[in-house]
Structures are given as C-alpha cells and as structure tokens.
Protein backbone atom coordinates (compact mmCIF):
# COMPACT_ATOMS: atom_id res chain seq x y z
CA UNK A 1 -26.71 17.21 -26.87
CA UNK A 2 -22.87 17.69 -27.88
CA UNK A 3 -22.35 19.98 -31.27
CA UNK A 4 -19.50 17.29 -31.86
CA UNK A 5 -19.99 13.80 -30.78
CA UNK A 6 -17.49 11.73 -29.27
CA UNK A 7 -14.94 8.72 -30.76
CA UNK A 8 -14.79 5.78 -29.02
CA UNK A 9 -11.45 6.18 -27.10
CA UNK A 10 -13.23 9.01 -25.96
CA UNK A 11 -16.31 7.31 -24.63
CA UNK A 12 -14.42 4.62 -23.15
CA UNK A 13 -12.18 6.70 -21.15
CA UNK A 14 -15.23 8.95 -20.32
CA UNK A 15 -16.61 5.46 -18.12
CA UNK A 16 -13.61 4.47 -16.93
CA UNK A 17 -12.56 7.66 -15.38
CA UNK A 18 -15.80 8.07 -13.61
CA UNK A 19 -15.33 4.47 -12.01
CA UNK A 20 -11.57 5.02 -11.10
CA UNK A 21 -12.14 8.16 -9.43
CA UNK A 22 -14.92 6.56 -7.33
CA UNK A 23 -12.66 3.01 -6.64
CA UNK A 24 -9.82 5.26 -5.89
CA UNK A 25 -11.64 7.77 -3.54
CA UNK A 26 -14.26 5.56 -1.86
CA UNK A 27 -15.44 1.67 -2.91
CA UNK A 28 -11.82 0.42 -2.20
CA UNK A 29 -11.83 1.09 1.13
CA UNK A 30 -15.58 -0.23 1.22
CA UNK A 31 -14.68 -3.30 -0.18
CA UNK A 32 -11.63 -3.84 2.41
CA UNK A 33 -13.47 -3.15 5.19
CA UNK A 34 -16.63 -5.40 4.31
CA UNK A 35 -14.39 -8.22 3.01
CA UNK A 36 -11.23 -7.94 4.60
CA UNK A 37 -8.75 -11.08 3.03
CA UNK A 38 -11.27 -12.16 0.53
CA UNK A 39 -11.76 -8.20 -1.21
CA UNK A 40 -10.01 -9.58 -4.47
CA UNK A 41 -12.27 -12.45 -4.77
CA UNK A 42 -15.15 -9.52 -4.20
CA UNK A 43 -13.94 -7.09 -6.80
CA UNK A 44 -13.13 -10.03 -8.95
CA UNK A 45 -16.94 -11.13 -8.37
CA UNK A 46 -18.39 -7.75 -8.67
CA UNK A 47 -16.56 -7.39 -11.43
CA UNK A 48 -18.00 -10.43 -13.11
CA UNK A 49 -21.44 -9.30 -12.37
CA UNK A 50 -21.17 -5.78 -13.80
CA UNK A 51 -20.27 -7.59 -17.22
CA UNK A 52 -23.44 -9.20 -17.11
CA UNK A 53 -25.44 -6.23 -16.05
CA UNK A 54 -23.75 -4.24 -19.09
CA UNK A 55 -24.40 -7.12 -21.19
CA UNK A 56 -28.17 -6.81 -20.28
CA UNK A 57 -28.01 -3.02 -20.77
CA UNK A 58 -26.68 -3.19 -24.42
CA UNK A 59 -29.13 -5.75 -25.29
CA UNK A 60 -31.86 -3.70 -23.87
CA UNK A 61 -30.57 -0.05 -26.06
CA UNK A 62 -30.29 -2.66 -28.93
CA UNK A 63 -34.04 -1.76 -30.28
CA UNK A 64 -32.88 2.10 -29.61
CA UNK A 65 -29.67 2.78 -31.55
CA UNK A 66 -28.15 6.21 -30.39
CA UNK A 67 -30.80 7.09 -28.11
CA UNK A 68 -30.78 7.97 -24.26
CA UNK A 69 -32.41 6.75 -21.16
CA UNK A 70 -34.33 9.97 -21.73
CA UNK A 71 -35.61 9.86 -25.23
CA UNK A 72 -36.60 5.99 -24.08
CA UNK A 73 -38.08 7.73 -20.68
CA UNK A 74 -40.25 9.96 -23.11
CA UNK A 75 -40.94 7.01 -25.40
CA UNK A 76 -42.39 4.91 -22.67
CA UNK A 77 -44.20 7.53 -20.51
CA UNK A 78 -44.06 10.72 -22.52
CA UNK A 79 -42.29 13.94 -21.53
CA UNK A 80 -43.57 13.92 -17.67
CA UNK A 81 -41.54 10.60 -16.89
CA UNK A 82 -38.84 12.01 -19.22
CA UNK A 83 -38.66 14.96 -16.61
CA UNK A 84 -38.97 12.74 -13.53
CA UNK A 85 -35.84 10.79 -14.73
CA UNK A 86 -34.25 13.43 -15.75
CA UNK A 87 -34.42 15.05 -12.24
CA UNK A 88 -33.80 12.07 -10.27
CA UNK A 89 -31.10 11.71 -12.27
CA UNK A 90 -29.19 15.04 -11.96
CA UNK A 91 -29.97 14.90 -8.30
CA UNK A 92 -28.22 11.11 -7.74
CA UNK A 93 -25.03 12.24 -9.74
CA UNK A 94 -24.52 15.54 -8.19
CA UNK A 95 -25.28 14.42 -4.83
CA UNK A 96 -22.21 11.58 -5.73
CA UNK A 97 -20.23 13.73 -7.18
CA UNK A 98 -20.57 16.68 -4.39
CA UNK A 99 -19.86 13.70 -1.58
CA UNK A 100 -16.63 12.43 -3.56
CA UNK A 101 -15.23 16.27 -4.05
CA UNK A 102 -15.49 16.48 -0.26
CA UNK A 103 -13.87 13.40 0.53
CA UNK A 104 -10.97 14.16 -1.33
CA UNK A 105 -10.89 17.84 -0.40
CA UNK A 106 -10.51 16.58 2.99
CA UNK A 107 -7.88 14.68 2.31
CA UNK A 108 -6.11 17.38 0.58
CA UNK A 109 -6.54 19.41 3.29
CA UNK A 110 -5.20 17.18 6.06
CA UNK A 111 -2.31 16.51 4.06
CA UNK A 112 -1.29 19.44 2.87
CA UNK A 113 -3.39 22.50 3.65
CA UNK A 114 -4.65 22.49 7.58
CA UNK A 115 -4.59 25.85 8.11
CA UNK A 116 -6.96 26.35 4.92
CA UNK A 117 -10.57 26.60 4.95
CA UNK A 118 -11.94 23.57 3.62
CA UNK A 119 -14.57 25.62 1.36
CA UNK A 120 -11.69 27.70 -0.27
CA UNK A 121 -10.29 24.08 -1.32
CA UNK A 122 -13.92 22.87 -2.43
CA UNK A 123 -14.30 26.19 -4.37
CA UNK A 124 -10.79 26.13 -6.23
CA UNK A 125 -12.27 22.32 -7.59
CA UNK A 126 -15.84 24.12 -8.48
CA UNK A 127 -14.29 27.26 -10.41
CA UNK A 128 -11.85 25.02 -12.15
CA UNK A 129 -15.03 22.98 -13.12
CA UNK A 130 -16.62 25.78 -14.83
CA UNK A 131 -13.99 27.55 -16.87
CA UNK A 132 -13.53 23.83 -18.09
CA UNK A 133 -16.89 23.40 -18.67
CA UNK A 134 -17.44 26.96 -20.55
CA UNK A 135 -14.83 25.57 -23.12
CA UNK A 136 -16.02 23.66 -26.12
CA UNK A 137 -17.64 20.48 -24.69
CA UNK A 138 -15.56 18.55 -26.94
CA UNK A 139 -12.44 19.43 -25.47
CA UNK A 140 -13.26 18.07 -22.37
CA UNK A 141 -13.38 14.43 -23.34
CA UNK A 142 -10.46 14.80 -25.33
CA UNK A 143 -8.54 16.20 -21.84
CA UNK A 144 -9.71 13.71 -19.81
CA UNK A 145 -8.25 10.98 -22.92
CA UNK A 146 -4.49 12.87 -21.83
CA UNK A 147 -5.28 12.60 -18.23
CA UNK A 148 -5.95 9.16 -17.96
CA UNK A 149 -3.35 7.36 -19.11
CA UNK A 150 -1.00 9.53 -16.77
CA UNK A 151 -3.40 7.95 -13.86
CA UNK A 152 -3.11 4.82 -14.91
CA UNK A 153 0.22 4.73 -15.30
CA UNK A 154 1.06 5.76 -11.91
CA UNK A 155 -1.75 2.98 -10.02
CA UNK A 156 0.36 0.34 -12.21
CA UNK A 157 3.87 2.14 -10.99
CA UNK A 158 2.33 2.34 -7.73
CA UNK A 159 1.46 -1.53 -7.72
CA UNK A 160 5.32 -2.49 -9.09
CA UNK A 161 6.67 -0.21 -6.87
CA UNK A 162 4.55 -1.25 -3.50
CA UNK A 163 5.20 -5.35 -5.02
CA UNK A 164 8.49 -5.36 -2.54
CA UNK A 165 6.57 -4.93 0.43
CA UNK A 166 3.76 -6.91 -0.07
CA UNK A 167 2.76 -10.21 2.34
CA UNK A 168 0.87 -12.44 0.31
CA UNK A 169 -0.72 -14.35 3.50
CA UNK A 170 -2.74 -10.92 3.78
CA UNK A 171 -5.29 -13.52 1.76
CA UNK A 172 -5.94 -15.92 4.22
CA UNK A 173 -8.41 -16.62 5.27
CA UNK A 174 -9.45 -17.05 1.32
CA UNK A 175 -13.08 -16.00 2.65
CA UNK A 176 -12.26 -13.58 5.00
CA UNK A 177 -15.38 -12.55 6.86
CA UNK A 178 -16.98 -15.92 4.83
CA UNK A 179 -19.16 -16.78 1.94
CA UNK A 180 -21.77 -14.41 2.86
CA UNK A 181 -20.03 -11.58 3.48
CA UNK A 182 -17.70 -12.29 0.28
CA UNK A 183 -20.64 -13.06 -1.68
CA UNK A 184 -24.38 -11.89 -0.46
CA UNK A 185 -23.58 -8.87 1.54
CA UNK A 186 -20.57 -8.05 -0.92
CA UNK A 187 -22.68 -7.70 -3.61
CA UNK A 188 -23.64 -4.93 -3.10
CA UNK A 189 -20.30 -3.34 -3.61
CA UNK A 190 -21.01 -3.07 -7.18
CA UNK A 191 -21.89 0.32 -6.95
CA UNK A 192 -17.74 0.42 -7.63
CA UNK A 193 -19.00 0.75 -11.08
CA UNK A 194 -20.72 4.11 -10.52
CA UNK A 195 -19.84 4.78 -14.17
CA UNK A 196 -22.81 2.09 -15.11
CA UNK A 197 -25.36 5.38 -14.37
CA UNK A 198 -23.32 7.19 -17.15
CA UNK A 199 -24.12 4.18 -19.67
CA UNK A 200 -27.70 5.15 -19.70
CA UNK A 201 -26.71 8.16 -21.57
CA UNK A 202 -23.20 7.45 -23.53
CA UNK A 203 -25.88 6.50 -27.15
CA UNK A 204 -26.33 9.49 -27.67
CA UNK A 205 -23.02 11.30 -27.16
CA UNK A 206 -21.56 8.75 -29.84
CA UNK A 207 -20.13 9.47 -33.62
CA UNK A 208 -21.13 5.66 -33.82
CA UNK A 209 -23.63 4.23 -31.91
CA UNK A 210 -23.52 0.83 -33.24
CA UNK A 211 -20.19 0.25 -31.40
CA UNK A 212 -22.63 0.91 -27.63
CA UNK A 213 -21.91 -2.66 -26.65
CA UNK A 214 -18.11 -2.30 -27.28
CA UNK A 215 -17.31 0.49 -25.64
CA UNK A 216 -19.71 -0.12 -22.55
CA UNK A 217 -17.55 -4.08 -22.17
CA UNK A 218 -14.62 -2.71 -23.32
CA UNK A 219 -14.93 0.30 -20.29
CA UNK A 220 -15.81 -2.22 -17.56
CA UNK A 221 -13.12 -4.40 -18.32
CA UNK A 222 -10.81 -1.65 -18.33
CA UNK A 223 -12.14 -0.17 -15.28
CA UNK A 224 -12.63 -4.10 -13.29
CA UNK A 225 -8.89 -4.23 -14.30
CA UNK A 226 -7.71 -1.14 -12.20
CA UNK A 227 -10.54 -2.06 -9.77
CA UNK A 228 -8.49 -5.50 -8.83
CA UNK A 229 -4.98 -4.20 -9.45
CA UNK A 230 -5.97 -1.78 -6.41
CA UNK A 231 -7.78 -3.83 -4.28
CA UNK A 232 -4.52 -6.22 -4.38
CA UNK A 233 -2.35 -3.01 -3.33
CA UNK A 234 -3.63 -2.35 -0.58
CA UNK A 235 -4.55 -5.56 0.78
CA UNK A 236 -1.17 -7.02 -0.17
CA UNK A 237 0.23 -4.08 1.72
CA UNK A 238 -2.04 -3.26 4.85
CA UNK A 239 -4.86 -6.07 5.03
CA UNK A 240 -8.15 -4.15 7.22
CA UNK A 241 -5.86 -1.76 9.11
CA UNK A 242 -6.88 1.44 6.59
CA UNK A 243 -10.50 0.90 6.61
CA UNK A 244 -10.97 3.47 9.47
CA UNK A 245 -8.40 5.83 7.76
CA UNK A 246 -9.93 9.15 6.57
CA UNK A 247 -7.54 9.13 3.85
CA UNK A 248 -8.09 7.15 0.78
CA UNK A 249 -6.37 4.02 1.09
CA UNK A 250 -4.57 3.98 -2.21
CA UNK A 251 -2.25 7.48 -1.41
CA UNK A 252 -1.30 5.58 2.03
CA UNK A 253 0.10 2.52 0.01
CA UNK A 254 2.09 5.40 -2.53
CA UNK A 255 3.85 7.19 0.46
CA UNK A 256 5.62 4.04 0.56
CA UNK A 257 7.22 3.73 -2.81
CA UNK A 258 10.73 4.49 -3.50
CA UNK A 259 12.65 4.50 -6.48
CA UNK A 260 16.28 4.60 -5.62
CA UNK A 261 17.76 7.84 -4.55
CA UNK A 262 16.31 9.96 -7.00
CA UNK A 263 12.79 9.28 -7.14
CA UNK A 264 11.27 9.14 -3.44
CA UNK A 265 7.92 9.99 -1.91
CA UNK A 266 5.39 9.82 -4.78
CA UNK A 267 2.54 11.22 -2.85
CA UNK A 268 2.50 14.43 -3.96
CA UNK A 269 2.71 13.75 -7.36
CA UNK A 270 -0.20 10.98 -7.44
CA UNK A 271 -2.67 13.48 -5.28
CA UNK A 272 -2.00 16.33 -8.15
CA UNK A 273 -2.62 13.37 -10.66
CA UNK A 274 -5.84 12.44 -8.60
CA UNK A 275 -6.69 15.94 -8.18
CA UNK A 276 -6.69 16.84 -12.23
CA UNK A 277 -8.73 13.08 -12.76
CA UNK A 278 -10.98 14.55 -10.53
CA UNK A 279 -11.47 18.20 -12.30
CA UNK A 280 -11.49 16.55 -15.66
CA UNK A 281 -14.68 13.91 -13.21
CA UNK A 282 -16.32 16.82 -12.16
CA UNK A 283 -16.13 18.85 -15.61
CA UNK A 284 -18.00 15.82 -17.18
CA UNK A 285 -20.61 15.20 -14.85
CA UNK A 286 -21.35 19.24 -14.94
CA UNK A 287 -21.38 18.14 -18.73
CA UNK A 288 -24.22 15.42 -18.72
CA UNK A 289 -26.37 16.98 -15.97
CA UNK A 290 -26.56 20.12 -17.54
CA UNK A 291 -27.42 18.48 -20.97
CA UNK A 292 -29.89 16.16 -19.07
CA UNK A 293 -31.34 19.67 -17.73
CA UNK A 294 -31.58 20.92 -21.43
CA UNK A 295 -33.04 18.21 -22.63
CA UNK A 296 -35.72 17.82 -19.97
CA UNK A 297 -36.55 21.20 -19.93
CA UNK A 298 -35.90 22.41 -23.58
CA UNK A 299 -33.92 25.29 -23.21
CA UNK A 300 -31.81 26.16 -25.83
CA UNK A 301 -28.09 26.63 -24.09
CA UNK A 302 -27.23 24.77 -21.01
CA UNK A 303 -24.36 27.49 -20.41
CA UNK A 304 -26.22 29.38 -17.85
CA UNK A 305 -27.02 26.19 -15.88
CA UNK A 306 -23.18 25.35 -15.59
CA UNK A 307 -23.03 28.15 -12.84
CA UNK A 308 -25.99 27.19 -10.62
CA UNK A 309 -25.24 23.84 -10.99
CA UNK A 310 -21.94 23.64 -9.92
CA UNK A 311 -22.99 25.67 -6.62
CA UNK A 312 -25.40 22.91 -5.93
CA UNK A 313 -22.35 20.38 -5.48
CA UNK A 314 -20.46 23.27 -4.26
CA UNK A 315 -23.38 23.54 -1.18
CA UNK A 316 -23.87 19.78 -0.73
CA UNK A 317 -20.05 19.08 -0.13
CA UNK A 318 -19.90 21.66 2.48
CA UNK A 319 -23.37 20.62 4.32
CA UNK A 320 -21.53 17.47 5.30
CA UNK A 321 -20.27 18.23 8.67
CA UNK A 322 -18.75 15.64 9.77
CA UNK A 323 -16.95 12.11 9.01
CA UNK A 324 -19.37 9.87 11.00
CA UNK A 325 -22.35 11.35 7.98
CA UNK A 326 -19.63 10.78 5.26
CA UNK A 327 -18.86 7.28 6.48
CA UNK A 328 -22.87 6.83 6.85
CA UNK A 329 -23.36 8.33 3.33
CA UNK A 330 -20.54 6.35 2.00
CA UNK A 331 -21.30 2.89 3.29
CA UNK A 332 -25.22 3.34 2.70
CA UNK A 333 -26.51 5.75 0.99
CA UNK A 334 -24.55 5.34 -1.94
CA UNK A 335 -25.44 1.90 -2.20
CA UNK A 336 -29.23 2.19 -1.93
CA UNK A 337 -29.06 4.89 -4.57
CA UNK A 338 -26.97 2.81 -7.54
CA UNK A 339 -29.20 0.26 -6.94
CA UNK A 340 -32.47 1.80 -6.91
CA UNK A 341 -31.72 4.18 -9.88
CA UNK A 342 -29.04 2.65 -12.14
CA UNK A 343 -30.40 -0.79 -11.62
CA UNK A 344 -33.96 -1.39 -10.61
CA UNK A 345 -35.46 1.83 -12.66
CA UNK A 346 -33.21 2.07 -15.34
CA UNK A 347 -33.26 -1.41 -16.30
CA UNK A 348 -37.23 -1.75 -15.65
CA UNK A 349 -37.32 1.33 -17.79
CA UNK A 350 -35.40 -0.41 -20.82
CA UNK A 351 -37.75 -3.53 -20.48
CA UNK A 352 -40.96 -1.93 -20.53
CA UNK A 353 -40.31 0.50 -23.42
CA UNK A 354 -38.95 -3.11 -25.27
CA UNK A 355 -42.24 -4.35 -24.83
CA UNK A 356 -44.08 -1.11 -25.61
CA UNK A 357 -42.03 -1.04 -29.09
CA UNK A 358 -42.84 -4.72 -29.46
CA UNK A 359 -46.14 -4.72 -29.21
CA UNK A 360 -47.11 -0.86 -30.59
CA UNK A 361 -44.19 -0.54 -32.57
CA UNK A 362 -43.81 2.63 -31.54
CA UNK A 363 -41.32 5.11 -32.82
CA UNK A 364 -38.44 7.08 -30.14
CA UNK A 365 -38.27 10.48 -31.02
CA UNK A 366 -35.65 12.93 -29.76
C-alpha cells in the first residue's frame, strides 16, 4: 500500500496524533460535560479499557502477521465483504475527519478571522491536504514525527504553566454526576481513542510487523497519557463551565498562561501548532482512505482519488449548518459509529476469520 513502509516511531506517532487531535478538538469537552468532577477518573477508566481492547486486537492480528482488516475482510468473506468494509470504512473516517476540520475551522474563525468565509478557511486546510498528500507518502509520516513532539510539548507547557491557577477541590465530588455516569454511561467516551479504527490497518504499513502489539500499547499509553494530562487542565482550571463553549476547551485554559514579561498569551502559537497537527491529521487519513480505495477497488494509483476525496470532507464540513447538529453529531453520532465499526464489526471480523483459519486453515492473501 506504501512503496516504503513505516518505522515504528513512525507508526506510533501516526496513532497518537490521530487520538490527540480528536481529545484536543472534541472528547475532552465530552468527557467534562458527561462527568463533570469525576472526568479524570473517566479518562483514567477509559483509558484502562482501551488497553484491553488493544490487547484483544493484537491477539486477534496474531494468526495474520502484516496483514489488514481488509486482506482478513477478503479472507473471511472474499472480495465483496472486503469492499463492504472497505467502504464503510472510508465513509466513517471521512465523515470524522470532515466534522473535526469544521469544528476547528470554526474556532479559527471566531477567533481570528470573522469577517472570513468559513469555506475559504475549510478550503485553505483541504488544498494544504493535497499538495501534502501528492508528496511521497513517506514523507508524511516522517512530518507528522517533527510535528508532534512540538504539540506535545506545548499541552505539557500548557499544563505547568496553567498549574498556578488550578483549584484542586474542582474534584469533589470524587463521582461527580455518580457511579453511573462515571462508569456505565462514561463508557462510552472511549471513542477518545478514535485512533483504535486506524489499528485495523497499521500491519500492513509496517517495516516490522512483529512489533504490531508494541506499537499499538505503546500508542495508547502515549496517547491515555496526554488524554489525562488534559482532562486535569481543564478541570483543574474551569470544572463544567466550558462544556457549552464552542471553542475547544484546551485553547481557553492556554489564553491564560503567562511566562513573565516576555512570553505572554500563548494562544496563537498553540492554534498554529493545532492547526499544522491537524494538516499533518488530515494528510494521513487522505493517506489510508485512498489506499483502502485502491485496495478495494484495484486500481493501480490512488493519486487521482486524493482530489475527489478530499472534496468529499471538503462538502461534508460545510453541510453542517449549524452548532446544535455539530453538538448532536458530536455527542452521538460519533459514539454510535466507533462502536459499531471499530468495535462490534471489526473485532467480530478478527474472531470469525480466527476460527475460519482454525478450522480450514486457510491461507490470507493480499
């Protein structure tokens, strides 16, 4: 699918990327608002839980070293459920993708750019998408390994630098909304980890797909990390007062930081930060669906899907008209999608073709 495959730095920032830039521009504010004082104990148990459901995953893709949910899709049901898959698939991450570009368009827009039209600012996002995407496919994993660290680094100087203002009693009650809500209804805020969809098809991007299990623990742990160290931020700072805020909790908490006389009002800097995470997000999702498309279809260049692709996402972002169907697409939708694709079929997926291998001993081909 890639002419060169990928290191595993490069696969493990790859997931963690895709989970931070969905933590930073939607679940946290999720999570707040369904959990209010108890959201660390949440994305603490979420977190726990998406161990074990990567756990299960790597145990499942053991029988299928370097191998994708597809070529497993086309093992189990031959190349019509391969297709199926591979469409429900590029439809569920570019409908994601196209909902996350908007929300942070919009809050580029009310920040800095009001008088702009908010497709111009979508557009800019999609056209520096593609001449990314046009480049060597390589290159883009090995940008998004420079960009990272630079967006970590400032969510960890953005914690230190927020730590003066934080009240600690934000936490009580330990519970918040109670056990339930912490615990049965907050499960479902797993869908944090939207990066768990992009597991399914990390195999067969590797240089060594033996090391599947490493990288796929080693990237949740990474990402739970960042997940936490956020969720503290702004709960520490603000409690449930920025869950109705159309801007992303995390830049509200930054606008806050000062460094002495020098160094003052970080905002800007973080959004341009966020804003190049998000290209290098966007680049490799164009990436994988196109390849999915490829592969599906058997076409021998994905280049001249890159184009039509990107004005799908492009279209869906600016079909949402309003903030009441973001917030409804954001609290809901999302949810009932991670869980009915990268959960129930994925998973049932992996467990059937096990059993099909067991028992036929059949043989995956590419």
């Amino acid at each position: 699918m890639l002419n060169e495959k990928i290191g595993n730095k490069e696969a493990v920032i790859f997931i963690v990327t895709i989970i931070i830039n969905s933590i930073l521009l939607n679940a946290n504010k999720i999570i707040i608002k369904d959990c209010k004082s108890s959201s660390i104990i949440n994305a603490i148990y979420i977190s726990i839980i998406a161990i074990i459901i990567v756990l299960l995953i790597c145990k499942l893709f053991k029988n299928f070293p370097g191998y994708s949910i597809l070529d497993i899709s086309k093992f189990l049901g031959g190349k019509p459920l391969q297709f199926i898959v591979g469409i429900i698939y590029i439809s569920y991450l570019g409908f994601i993708t196209a909902v996350l570009l908007r929300k942070l368009c919009d809050c580029l827009q009310i920040i800095f750019y009001p008088m702009t039209d908010l497709m111009f600012i979508i557009f800019l996002f999609v056209i520096a998408a593609a001449i990314t995407v046009r480049l060597d496919k390589g290159s883009i994993f090995r940008t998004t390994l420079i960009i990272f660290p630079v967006l970590a680094l400032v969510i960890i100087v953005a914690f230190i630098g927020n730590s003066k203002n934080f009240n600690f009693e934000n936490i009580y009650p330990l519970l918040g909304n109670g056990v339930e809500a912490t615990f049965k209804t907050g499960f479902t805020n797993l869908f944090a980890f939207t990066g768990l969809s992009y597991l399914y098809f990390l195999p067969s991007y590797l240089s060594n797909p033996q090391k599947f299990k490493k990288i796929s623990c080693s990237s949740i742990i990474i990402a739970s990390f960042f997940l936490i160290l956020m969720t503290a931020n702004i709960l520490f700072m603000y409690s449930d007062s920025l869950s109705s805020s159309e801007l992303f909790p995390l830049y509200i908490a930054v606008r806050y930081i000062e460094f002495g006389s020098f160094i003052q009002r970080m905002d800007s800097t973080f959004l341009l930060i966020c804003a190049l995470s998000f290209i290098s997000y966007l680049s490799l999702n164009t990436t994988i669906c196109t390849n999915i498309f490829k592969k599906i279809t058997n076409i021998s260049d994905n280049k001249p899907i890159i184009y039509p692709y990107l004005l799908c996402i492009f279209s869906v972002a600016v079909m949402i008209k309003n903030n009441s169907v973001l917030d409804l697409i954001e609290n809901n939708i999302f949810k009932i999608l991670f869980f009915s694709i990268s959960i129930i079929l994925c998973i049932s997926i992996l467990i059937l073709a096990n059993i099909k291998k067991i028992f036929k001993k059949g043989d995956v081909k590419h």
